[in-house]
C-alpha atoms as a PDB file:
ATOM      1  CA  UNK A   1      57.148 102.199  85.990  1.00  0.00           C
ATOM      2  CA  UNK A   2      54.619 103.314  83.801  1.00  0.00           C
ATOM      3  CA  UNK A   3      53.215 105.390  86.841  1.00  0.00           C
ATOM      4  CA  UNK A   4      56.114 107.223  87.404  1.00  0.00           C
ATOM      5  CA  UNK A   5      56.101 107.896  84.165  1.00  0.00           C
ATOM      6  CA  UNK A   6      53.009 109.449  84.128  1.00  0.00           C
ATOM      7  CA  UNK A   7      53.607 111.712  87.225  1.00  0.00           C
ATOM      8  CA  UNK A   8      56.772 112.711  85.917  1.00  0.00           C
ATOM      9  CA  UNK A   9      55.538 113.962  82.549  1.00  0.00           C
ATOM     10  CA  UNK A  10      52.383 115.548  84.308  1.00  0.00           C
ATOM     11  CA  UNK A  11      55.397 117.224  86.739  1.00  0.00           C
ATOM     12  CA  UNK A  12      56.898 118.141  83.395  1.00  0.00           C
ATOM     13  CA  UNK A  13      53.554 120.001  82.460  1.00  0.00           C
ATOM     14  CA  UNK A  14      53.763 121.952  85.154  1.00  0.00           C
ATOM     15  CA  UNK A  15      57.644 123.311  84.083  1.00  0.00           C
ATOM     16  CA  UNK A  16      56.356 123.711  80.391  1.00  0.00           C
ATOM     17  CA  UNK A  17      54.075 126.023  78.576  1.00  0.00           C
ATOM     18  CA  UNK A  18      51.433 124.369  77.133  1.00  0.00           C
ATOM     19  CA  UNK A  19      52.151 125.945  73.806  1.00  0.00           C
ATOM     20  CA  UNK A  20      55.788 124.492  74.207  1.00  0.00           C
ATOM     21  CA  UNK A  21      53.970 121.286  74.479  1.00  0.00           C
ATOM     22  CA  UNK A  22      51.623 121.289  72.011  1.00  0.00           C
ATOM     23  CA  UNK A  23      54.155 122.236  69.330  1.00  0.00           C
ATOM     24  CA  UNK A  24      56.541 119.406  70.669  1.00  0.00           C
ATOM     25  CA  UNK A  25      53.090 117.241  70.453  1.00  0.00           C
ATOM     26  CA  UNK A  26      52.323 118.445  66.724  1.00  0.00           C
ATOM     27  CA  UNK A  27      56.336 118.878  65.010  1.00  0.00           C
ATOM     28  CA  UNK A  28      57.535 116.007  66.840  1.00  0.00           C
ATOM     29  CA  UNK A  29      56.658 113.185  64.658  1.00  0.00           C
ATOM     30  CA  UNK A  30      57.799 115.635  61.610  1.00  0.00           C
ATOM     31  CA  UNK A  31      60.719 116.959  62.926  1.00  0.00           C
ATOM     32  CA  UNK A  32      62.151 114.271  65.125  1.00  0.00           C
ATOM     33  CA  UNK A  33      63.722 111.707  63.161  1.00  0.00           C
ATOM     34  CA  UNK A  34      65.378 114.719  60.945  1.00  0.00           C
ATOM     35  CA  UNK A  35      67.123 115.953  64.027  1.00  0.00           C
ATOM     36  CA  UNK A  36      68.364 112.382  65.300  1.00  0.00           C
ATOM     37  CA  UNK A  37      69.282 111.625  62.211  1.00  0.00           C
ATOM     38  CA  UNK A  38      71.375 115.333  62.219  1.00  0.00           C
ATOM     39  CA  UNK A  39      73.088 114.429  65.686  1.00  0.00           C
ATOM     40  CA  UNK A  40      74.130 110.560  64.330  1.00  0.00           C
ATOM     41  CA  UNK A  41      75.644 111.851  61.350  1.00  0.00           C
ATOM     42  CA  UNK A  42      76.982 114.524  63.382  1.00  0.00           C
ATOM     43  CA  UNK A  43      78.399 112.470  65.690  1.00  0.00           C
ATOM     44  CA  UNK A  44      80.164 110.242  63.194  1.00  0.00           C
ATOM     45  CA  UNK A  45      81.514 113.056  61.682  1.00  0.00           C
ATOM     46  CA  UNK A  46      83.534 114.357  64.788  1.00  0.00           C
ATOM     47  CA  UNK A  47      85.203 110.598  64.617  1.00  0.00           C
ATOM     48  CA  UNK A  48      85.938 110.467  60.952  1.00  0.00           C
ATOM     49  CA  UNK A  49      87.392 113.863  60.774  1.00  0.00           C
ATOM     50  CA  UNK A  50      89.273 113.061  63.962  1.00  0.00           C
ATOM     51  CA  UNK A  51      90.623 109.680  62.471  1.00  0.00           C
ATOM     52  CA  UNK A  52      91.698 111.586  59.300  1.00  0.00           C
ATOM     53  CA  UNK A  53      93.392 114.094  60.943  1.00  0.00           C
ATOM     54  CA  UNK A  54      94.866 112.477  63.609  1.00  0.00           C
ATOM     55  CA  UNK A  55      98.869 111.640  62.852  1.00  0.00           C
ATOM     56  CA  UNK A  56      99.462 108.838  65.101  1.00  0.00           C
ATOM     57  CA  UNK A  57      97.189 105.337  63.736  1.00  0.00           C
ATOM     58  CA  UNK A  58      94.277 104.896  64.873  1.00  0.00           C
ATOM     59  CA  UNK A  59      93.667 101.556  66.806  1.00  0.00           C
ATOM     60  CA  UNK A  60      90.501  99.193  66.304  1.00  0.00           C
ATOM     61  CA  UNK A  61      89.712  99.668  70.220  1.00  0.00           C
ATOM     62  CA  UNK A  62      88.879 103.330  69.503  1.00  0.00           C
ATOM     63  CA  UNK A  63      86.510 102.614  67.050  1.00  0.00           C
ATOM     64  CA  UNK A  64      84.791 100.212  69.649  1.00  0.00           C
ATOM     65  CA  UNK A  65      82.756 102.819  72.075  1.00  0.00           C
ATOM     66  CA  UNK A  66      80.693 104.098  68.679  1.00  0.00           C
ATOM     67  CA  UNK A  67      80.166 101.116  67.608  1.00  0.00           C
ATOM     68  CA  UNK A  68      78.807 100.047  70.593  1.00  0.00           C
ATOM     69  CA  UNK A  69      76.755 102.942  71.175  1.00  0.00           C
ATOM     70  CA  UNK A  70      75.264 102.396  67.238  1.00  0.00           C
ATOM     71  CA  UNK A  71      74.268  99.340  68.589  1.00  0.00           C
ATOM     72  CA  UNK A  72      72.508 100.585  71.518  1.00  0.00           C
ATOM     73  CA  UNK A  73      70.454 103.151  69.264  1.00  0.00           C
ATOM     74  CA  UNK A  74      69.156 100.018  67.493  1.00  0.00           C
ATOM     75  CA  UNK A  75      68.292  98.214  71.169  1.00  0.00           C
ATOM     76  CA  UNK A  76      66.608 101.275  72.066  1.00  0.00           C
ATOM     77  CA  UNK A  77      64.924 101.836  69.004  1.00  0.00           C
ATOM     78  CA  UNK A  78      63.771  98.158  68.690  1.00  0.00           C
ATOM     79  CA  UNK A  79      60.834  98.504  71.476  1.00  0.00           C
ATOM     80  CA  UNK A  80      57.464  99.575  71.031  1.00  0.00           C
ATOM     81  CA  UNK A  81      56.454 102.515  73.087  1.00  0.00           C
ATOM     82  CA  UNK A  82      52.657 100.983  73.677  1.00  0.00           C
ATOM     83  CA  UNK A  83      54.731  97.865  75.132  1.00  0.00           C
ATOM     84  CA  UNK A  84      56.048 100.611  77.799  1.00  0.00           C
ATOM     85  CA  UNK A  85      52.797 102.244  78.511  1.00  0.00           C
ATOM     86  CA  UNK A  86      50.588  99.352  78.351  1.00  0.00           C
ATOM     87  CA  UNK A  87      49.483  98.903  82.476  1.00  0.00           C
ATOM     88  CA  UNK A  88      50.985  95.695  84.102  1.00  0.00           C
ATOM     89  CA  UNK A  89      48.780  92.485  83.287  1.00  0.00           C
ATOM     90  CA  UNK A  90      49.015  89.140  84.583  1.00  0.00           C
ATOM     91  CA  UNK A  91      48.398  87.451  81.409  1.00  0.00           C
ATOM     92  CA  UNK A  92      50.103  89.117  79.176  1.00  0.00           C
ATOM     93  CA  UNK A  93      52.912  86.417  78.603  1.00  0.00           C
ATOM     94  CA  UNK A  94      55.598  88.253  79.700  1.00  0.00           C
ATOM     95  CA  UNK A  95      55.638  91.343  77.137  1.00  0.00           C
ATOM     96  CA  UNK A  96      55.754  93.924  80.350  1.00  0.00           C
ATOM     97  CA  UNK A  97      58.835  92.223  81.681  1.00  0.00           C
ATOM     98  CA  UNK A  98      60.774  92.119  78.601  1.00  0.00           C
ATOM     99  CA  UNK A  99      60.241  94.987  76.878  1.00  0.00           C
ATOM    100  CA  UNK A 100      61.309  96.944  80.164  1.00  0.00           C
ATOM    101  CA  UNK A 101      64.262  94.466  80.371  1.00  0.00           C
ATOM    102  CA  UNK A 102      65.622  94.962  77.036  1.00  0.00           C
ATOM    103  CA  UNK A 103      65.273  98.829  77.557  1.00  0.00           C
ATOM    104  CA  UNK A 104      67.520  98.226  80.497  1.00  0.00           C
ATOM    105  CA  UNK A 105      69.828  96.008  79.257  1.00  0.00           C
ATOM    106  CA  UNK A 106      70.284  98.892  76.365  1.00  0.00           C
ATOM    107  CA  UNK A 107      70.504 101.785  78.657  1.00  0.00           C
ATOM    108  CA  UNK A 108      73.456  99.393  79.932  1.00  0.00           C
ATOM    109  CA  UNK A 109      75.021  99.001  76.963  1.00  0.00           C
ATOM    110  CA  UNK A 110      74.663 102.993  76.147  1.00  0.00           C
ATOM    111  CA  UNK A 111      76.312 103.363  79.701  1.00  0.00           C
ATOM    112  CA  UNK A 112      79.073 100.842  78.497  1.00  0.00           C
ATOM    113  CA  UNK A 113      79.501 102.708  75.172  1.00  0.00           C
ATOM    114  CA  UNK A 114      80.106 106.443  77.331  1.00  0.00           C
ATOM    115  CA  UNK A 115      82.413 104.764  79.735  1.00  0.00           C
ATOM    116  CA  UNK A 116      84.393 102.993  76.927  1.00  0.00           C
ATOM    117  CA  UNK A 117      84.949 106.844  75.008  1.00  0.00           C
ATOM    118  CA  UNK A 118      86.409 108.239  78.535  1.00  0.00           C
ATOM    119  CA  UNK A 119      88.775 105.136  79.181  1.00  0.00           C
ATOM    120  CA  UNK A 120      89.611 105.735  75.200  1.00  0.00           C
ATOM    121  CA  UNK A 121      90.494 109.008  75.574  1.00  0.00           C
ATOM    122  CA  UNK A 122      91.985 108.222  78.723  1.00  0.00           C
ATOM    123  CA  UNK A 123      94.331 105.475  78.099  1.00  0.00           C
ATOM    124  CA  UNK A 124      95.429 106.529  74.560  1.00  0.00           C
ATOM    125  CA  UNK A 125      95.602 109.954  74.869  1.00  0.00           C
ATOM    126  CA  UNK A 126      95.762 111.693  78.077  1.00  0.00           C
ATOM    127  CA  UNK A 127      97.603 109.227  79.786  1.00  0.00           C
ATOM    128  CA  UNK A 128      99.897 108.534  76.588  1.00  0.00           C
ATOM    129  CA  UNK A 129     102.511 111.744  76.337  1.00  0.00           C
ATOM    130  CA  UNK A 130     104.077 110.683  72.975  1.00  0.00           C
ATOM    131  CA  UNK A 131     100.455 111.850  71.529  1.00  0.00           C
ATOM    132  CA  UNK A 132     100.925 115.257  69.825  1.00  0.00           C
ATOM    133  CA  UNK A 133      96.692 115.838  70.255  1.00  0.00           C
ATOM    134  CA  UNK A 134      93.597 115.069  72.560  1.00  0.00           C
ATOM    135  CA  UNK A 135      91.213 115.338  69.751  1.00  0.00           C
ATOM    136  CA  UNK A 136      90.451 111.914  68.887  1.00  0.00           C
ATOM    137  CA  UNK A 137      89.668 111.053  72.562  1.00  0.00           C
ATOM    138  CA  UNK A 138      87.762 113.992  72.391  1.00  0.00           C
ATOM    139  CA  UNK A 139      86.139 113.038  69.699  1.00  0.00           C
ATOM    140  CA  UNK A 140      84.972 109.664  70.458  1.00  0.00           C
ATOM    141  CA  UNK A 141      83.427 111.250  73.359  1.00  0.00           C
ATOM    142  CA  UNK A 142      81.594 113.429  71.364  1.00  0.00           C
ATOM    143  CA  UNK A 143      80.727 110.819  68.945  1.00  0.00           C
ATOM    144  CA  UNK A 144      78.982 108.369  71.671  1.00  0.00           C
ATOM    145  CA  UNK A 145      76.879 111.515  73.262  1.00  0.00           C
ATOM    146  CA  UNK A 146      75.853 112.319  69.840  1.00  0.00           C
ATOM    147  CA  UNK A 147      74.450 109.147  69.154  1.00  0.00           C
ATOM    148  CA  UNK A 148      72.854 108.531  72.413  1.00  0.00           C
ATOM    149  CA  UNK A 149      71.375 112.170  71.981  1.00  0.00           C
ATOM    150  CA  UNK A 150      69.953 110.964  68.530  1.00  0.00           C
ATOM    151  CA  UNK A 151      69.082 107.324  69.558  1.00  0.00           C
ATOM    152  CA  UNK A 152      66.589 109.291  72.948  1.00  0.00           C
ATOM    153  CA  UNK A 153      65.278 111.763  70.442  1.00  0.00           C
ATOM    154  CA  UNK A 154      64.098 109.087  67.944  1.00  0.00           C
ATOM    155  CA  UNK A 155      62.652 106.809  70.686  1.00  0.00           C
ATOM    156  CA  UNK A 156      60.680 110.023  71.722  1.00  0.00           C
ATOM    157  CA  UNK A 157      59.389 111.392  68.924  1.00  0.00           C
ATOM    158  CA  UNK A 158      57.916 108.388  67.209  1.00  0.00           C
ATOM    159  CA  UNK A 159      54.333 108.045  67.237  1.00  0.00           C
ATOM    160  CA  UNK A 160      51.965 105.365  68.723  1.00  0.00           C
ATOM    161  CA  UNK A 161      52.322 103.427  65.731  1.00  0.00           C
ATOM    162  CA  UNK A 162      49.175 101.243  65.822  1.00  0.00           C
ATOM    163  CA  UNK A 163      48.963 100.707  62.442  1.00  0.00           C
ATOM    164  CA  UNK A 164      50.659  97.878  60.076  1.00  0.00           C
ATOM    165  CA  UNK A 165      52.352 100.621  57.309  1.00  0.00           C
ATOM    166  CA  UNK A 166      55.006 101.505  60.088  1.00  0.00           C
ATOM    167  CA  UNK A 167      54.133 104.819  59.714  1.00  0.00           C
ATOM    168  CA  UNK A 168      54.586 105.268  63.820  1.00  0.00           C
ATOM    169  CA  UNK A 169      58.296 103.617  63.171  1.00  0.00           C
ATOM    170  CA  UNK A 170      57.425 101.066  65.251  1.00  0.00           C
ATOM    171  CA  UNK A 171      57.633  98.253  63.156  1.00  0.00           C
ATOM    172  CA  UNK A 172      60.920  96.795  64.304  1.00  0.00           C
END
């Protein structure tokens, strides 16, 4: 994993200017958390303004898919990156296998959370024809891509975090 990793960001390289790169490298760190923190507020704010607007009530089943997808920012957020570059080891008590697990078992749930916003909007509103308006279905979609936008920006742009202030973010 961790070699195809590496030959897909040297592939990347090769698409990208190395000045792109090294300002990505030197505002990430800076400049990423603001942004993911812009799209999850964002995204929250497409379903609150379509709850309040909406005339018909609002079920607890349409709240579920951001929920769920809040969730899977934390699961994604909770691994160290060095646990995903670190080369495989024999000895190393399992760390390789689980941190990779629990970053599939959260892309899952992610998956879950963008399949649950199309069967929302779906069943309750495009389906439904006593519903005046798409826009919370609509909405909720937004909402989850929002927040999986923001959750794949913060993984990225936190740093190695080696150190024991969490000033990496990776003290979860």
């Amino acid at each position: 994993m961790a070699a195809l990793l590496r030959d897909c960001c040297s592939n990347a390289e090769l698409l990208i200017s190395p000045q792109v790169l090294e300002l990505w490298n030197s505002k990430a760190a800076a400049y990423g958390p603001v942004l993911s923190g812009a799209l999850f507020g964002g995204g929250w704010w497409f379903w609150v303004d379509a709850v309040t607007c909406s005339q018909n009530k609002v079920s607890f089943l349409q709240y579920l898919p951001g929920i769920v997808a809040t969730l899977a920012l934390v699961m994604i957020n909770s691994i160290r990156r060095e646990e995903l570059d670190d080369p495989y080891d024999a000895f190393d008590e399992g760390v390789f296998c689980r941190s990779r697990f629990w970053l599939l078992v959260s892309y899952m749930v992610s998956t879950g959370a963008v399949v649950g916003s199309i069967l929302v909007l779906l069943h309750f509103y495009a389906w439904n024809s006593e519903v005046p308006s798409l826009w919370p279905g609509i909405a909720g979609i937004f909402q989850v891509i929002l927040i999986l936008g923001s959750a794949l920006i913060f993984f990225v742009s936190r740093s190695g975090g080696g150190s024991d202030d969490y000033g990496g973010y990776s003290g979860f």
